[in-house]
Protein backbone atom coordinates (compact mmCIF):
# COMPACT_ATOMS: atom_id res chain seq x y z
CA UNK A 1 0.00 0.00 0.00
CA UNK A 2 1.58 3.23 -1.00
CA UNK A 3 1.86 6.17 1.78
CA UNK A 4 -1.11 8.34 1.28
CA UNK A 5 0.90 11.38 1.12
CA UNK A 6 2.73 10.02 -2.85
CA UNK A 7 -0.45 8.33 -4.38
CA UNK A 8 -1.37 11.80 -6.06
CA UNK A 9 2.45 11.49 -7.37
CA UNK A 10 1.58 7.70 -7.89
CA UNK A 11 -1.61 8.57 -9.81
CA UNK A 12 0.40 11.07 -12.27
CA UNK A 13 2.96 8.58 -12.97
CA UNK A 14 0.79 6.03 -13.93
CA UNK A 15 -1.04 8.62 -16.10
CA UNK A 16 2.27 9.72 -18.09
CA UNK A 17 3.14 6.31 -18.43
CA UNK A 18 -0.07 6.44 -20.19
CA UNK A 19 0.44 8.71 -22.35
CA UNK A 20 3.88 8.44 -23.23
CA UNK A 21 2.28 4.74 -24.38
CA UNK A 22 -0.29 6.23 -26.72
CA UNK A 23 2.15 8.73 -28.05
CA UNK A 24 4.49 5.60 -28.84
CA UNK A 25 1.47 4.17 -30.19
CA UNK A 26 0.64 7.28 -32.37
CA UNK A 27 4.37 7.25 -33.46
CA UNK A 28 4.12 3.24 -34.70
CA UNK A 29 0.81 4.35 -36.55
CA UNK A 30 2.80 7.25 -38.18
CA UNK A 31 5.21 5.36 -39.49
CA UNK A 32 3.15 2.86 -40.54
CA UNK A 33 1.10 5.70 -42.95
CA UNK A 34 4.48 6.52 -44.33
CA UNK A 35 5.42 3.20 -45.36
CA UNK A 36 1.93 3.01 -46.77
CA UNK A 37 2.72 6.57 -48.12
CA UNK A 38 -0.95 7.01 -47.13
CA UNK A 39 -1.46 10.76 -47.33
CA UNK A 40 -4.11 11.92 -45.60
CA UNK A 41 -3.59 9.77 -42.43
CA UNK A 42 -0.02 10.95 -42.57
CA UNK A 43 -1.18 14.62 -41.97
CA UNK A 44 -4.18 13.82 -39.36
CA UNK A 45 -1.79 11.51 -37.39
CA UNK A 46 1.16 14.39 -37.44
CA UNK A 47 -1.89 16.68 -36.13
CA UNK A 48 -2.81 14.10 -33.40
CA UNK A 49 1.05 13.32 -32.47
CA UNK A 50 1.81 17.36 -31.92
CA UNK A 51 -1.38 17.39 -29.66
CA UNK A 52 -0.45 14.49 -27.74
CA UNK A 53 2.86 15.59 -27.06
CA UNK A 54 1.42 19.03 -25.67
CA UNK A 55 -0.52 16.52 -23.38
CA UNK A 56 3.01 14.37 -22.25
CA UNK A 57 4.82 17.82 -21.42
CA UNK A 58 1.59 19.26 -19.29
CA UNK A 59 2.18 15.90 -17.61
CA UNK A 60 5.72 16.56 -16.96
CA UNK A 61 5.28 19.98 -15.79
CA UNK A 62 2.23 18.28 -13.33
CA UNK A 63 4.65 16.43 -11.96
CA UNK A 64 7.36 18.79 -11.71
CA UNK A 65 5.32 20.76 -9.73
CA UNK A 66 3.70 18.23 -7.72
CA UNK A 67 7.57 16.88 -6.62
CA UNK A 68 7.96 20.00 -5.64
CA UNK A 69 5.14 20.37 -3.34
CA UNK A 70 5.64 17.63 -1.91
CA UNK A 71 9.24 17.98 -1.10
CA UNK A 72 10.32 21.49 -1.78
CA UNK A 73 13.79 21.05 -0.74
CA UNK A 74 14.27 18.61 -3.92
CA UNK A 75 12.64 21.09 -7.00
CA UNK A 76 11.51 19.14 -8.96
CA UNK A 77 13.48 16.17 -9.39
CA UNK A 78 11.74 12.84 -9.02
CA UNK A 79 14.83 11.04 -8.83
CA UNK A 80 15.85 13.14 -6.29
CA UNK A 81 12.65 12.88 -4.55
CA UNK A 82 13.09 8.74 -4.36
CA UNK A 83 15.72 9.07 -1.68
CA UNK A 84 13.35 10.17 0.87
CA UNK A 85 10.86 7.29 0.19
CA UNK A 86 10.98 4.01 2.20
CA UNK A 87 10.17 0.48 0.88
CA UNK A 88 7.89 -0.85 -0.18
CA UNK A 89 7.10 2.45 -2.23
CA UNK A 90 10.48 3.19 -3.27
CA UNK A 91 10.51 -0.59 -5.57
CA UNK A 92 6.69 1.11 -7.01
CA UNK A 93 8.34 4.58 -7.74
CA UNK A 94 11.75 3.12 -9.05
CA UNK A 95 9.55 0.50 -11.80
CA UNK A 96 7.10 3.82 -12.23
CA UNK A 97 10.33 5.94 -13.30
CA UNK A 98 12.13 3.18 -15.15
CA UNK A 99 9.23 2.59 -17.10
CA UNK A 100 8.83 5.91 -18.23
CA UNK A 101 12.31 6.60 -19.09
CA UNK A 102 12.30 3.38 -21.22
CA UNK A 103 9.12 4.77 -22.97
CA UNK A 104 10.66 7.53 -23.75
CA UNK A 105 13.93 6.52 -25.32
CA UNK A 106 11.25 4.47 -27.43
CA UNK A 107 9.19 7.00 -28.66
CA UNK A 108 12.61 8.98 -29.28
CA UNK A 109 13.92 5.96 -31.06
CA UNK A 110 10.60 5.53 -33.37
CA UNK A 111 10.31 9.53 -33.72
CA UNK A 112 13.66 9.39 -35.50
CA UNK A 113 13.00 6.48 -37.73
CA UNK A 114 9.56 8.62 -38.54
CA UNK A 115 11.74 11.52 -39.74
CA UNK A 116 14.27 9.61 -41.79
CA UNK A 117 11.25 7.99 -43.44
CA UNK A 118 10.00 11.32 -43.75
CA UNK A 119 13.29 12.27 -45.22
CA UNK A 120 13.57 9.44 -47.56
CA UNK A 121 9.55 10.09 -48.91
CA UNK A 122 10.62 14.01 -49.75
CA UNK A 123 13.79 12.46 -51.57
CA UNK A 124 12.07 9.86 -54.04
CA UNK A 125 8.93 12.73 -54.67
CA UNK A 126 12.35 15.14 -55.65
CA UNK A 127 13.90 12.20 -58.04
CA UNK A 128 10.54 11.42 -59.55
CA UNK A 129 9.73 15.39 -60.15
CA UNK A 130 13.20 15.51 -61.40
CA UNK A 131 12.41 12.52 -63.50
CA UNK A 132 9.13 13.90 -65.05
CA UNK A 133 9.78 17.24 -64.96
CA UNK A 134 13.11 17.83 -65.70
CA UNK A 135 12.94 22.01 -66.28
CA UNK A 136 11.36 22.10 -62.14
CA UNK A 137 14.48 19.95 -61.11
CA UNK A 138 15.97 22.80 -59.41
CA UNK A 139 13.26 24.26 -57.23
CA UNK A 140 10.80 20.86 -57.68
CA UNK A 141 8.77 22.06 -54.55
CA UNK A 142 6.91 24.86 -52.40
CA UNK A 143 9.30 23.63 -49.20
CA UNK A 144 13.02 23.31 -48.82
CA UNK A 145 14.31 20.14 -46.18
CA UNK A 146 13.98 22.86 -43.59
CA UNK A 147 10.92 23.95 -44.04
CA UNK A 148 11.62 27.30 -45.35
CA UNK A 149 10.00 28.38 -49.00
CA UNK A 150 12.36 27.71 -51.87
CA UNK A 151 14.06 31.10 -53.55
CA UNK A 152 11.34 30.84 -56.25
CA UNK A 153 8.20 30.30 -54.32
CA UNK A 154 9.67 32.94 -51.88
CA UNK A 155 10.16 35.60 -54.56
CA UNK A 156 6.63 35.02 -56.34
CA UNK A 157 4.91 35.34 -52.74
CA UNK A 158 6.80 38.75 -52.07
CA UNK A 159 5.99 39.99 -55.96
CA UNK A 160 2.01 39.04 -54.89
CA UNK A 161 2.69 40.69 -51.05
CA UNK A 162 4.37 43.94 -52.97
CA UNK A 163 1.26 44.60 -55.36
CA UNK A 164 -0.87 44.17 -52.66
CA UNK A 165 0.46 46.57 -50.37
């Protein structure tokens, strides 16, 4: 039985640990739609993933703040926090942490692997535009690799932004 004065700390781990699961989740599905090259569900999951992780980091900051409170001397450390915790809680808080860490370094892992498949997708849609359209092969689309408008998009949007100023 955990000490009454951590179960609201136990309670927000287990929470986080559920939702860094569904954001691993969401980052399988991705990367699933890009292998199908699927899209639609490629943009609606990329929506879904950025509001999920808004939901993991208000998590985070929850418990930041309720470490805190609960031992101000320690900030907001939760590692820091487990030293003043006796057994049998400190084996529930210790499996709590560890199993958030490790799903994190997943997500990381599959969030990477997302963006080089990302990566390779903008690559093959440049070689076949290249391929078909061999007078675009220089400026083949709207975005440059980071994110910024290419020169000639760039330039046509300030000639429309001039004459309608």
């Amino acid at each position: 039985m955990t000490n009454k004065r951590y179960q609201p700390l136990v309670d927000l781990l287990r929470s986080e640990i559920e939702a860094y699961g569904k954001l691993f989740q969401l980052l399988e599905q991705q990367r699933s739609a890009l292998i199908q090259q699927d899209t639609e569900l490629i943009l609606s999951l990329s929506k879904v993933v950025d509001e999920h992780a808004a939901v993991v980091k208000q998590l985070n900051s929850d418990r930041k703040i309720l470490v805190s409170t609960i031992h101000p001397q320690d900030k907001s450390s939760i590692l820091s926090l487990l030293t003043h915790i006796k057994d049998p809680d400190l084996q529930l808080f210790n499996e709590l942490v560890r199993e958030i860490n490790r799903l994190i370094r997943e997500s990381q892992r599959q969030l990477s692997r997302n963006q080089m498949l990302y990566r390779r997708a903008l690559e093959v849609s440049q070689e076949t535009l290249r391929i078909l359209r061999p007078d675009d092969a220089s400026d083949p689309g709207i975005y440059k690799r980071d994110g910024y408008l290419g020169e000639r998009r760039r330039k046509s949007f300030s000639s429309c932004a001039a004459r309608s100023a």
